[in-house]
Structures are given as C-alpha cells and as structure tokens.
C-alpha atoms as a PDB file:
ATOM      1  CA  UNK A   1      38.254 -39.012  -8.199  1.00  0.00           C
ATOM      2  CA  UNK A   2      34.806 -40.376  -9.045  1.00  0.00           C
ATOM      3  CA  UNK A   3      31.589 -38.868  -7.144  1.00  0.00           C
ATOM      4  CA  UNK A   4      30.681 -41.730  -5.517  1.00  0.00           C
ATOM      5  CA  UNK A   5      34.352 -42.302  -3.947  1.00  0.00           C
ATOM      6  CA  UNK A   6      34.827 -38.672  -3.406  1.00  0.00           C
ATOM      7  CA  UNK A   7      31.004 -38.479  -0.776  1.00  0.00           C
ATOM      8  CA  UNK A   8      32.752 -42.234   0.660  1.00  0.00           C
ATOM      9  CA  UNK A   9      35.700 -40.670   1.842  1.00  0.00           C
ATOM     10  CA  UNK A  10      34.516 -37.589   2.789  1.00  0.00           C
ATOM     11  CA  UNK A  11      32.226 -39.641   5.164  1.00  0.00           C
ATOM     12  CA  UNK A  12      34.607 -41.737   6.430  1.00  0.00           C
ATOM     13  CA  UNK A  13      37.253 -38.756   6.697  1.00  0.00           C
ATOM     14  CA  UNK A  14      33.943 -37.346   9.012  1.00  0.00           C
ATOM     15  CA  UNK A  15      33.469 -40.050  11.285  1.00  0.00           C
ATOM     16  CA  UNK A  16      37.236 -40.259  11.307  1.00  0.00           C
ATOM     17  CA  UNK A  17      37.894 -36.045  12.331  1.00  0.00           C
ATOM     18  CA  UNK A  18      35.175 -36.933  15.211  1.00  0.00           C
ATOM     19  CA  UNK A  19      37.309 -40.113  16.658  1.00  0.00           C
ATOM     20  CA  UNK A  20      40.747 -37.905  16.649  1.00  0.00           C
ATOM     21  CA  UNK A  21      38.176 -35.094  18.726  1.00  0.00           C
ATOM     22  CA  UNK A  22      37.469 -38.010  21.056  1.00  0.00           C
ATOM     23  CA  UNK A  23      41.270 -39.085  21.271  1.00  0.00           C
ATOM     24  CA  UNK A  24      41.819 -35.699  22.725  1.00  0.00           C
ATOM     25  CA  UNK A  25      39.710 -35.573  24.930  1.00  0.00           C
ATOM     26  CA  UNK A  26      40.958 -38.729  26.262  1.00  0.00           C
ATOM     27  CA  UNK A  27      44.523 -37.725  26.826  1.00  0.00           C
ATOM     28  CA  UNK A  28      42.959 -34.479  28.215  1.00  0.00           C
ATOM     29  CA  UNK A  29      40.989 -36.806  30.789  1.00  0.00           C
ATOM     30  CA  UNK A  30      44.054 -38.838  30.975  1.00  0.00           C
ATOM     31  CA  UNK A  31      42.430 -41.864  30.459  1.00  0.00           C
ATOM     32  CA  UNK A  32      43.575 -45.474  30.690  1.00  0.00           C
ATOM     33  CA  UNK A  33      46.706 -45.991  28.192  1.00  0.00           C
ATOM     34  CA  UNK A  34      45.510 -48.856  26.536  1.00  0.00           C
ATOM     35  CA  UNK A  35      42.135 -47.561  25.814  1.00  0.00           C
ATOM     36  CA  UNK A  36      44.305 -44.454  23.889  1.00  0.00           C
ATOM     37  CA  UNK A  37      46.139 -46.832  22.592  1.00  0.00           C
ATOM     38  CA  UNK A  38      43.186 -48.905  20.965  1.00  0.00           C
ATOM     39  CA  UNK A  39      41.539 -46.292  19.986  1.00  0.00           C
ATOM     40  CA  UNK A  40      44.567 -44.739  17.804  1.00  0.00           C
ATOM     41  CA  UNK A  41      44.526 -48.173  16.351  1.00  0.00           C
ATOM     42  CA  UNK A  42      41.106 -47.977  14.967  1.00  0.00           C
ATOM     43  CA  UNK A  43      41.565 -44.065  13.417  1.00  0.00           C
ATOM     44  CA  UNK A  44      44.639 -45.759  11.849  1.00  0.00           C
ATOM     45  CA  UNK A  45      42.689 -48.949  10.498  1.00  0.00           C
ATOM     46  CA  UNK A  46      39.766 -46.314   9.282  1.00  0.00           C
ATOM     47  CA  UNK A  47      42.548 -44.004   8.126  1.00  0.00           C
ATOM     48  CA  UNK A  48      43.674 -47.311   6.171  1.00  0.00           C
ATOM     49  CA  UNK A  49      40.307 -48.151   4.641  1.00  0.00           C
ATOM     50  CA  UNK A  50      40.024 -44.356   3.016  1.00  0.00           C
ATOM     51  CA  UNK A  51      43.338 -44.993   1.722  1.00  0.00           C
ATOM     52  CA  UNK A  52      42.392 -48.335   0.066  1.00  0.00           C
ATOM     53  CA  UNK A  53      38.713 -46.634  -1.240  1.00  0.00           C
ATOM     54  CA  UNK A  54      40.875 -43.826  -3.106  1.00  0.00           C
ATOM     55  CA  UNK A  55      43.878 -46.237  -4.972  1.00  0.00           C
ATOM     56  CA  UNK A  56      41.197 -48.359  -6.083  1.00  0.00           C
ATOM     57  CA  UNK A  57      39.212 -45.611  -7.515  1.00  0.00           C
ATOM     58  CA  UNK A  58      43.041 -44.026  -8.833  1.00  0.00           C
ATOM     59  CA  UNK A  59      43.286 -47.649 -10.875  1.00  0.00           C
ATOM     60  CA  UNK A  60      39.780 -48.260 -11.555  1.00  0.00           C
ATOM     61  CA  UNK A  61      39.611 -44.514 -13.285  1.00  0.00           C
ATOM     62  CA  UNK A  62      42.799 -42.838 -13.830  1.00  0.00           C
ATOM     63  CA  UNK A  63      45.125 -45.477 -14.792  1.00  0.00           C
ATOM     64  CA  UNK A  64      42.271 -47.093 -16.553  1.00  0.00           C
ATOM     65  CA  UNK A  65      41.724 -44.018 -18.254  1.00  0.00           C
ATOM     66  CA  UNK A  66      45.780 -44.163 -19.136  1.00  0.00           C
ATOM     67  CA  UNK A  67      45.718 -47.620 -20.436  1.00  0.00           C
ATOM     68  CA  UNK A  68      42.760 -46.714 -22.329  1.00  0.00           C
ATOM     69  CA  UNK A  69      44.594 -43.592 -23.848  1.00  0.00           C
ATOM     70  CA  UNK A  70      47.248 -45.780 -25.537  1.00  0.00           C
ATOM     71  CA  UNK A  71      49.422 -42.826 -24.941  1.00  0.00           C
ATOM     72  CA  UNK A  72      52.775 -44.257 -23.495  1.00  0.00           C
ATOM     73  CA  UNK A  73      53.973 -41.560 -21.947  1.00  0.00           C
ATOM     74  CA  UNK A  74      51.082 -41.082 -19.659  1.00  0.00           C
ATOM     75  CA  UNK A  75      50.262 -44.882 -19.304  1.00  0.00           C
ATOM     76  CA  UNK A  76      54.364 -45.066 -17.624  1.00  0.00           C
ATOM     77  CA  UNK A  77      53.850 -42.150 -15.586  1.00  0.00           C
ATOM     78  CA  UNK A  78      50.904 -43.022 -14.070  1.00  0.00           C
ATOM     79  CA  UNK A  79      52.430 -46.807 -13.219  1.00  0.00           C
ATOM     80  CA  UNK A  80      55.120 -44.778 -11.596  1.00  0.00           C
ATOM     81  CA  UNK A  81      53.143 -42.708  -9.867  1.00  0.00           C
ATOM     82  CA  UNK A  82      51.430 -45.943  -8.267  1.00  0.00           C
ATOM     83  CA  UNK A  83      54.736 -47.784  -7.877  1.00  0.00           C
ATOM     84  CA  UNK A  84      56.350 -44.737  -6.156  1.00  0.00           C
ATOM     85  CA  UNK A  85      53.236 -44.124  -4.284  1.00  0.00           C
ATOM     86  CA  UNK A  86      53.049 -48.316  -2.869  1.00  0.00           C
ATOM     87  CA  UNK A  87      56.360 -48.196  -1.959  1.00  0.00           C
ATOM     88  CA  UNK A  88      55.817 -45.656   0.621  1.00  0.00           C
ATOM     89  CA  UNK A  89      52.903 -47.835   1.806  1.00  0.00           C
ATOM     90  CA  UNK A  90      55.390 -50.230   2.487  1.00  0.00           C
ATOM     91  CA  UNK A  91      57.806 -48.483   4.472  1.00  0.00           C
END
C-alpha cells in the first residue's frame, strides 16, 4: 500500500473506531432505534469509502506493478485475486 493511502485510511479507520465507541454508548443509553440505526449506516458507508481508497491504490500500484512486470503468472494471479476479492463485494 502506498504512504499516502496507508495515513488516508488509517485516518478514516480513526474517525471510524470513534463512531463504533459512540454506537455503544448509544445502545448502552438505549437510545432511539432509528438514530442506531442511522448511525450504523454511516460507519458502514465510511467503512465503504476505506474499502474503495485501498482497491484503488491495490490497481493503481500492485496490479499496475503486475502488468508492468510482463510476468504472466503474477499478472493472472493478481486479476484473480481482484476478481475473487469483487465477488465477495457483491454478495
């Protein structure tokens, strides 16, 4: 992972530990459901953004890097590995 996307996420993955805190404490105070609820949803859509930060810096370096290789071998694995790893996005 480059630098620059590594400090990003770690950031975000900050800001994000500090709104799952704050989640507790809301059930704890057992707080209005939909407020939970809408507050899950926006760890999840941060949760979502991190995710999107570290597959573009996964294809912008290390399949790059792959492709640049001209090694077959590890230009098919690492296609694979983002195949295998999209389809779980999916499902």
């Amino acid at each position: 992972m480059q630098n620059d996307t590594r400090t990003a996420c770690l950031k975000r993955l900050s800001r994000i530990e500090g709104q799952v805190r704050g989640l507790s404490r809301m059930v704890e105070d057992n707080r209005y459901c939909i407020d939970i609820v809408t507050q899950v949803a926006a760890v999840r859509a941060a949760l979502k953004k991190v995710e999107e930060q570290v597959l573009r810096d996964h294809v912008g370096h290390c399949v790059e890097h792959a492709i640049q290789s001209g090694d077959a071998d590890q230009q098919r694995a690492k296609v694979s590995e983002l195949i295998e790893v999209l389809g779980k996005l999916k499902g």
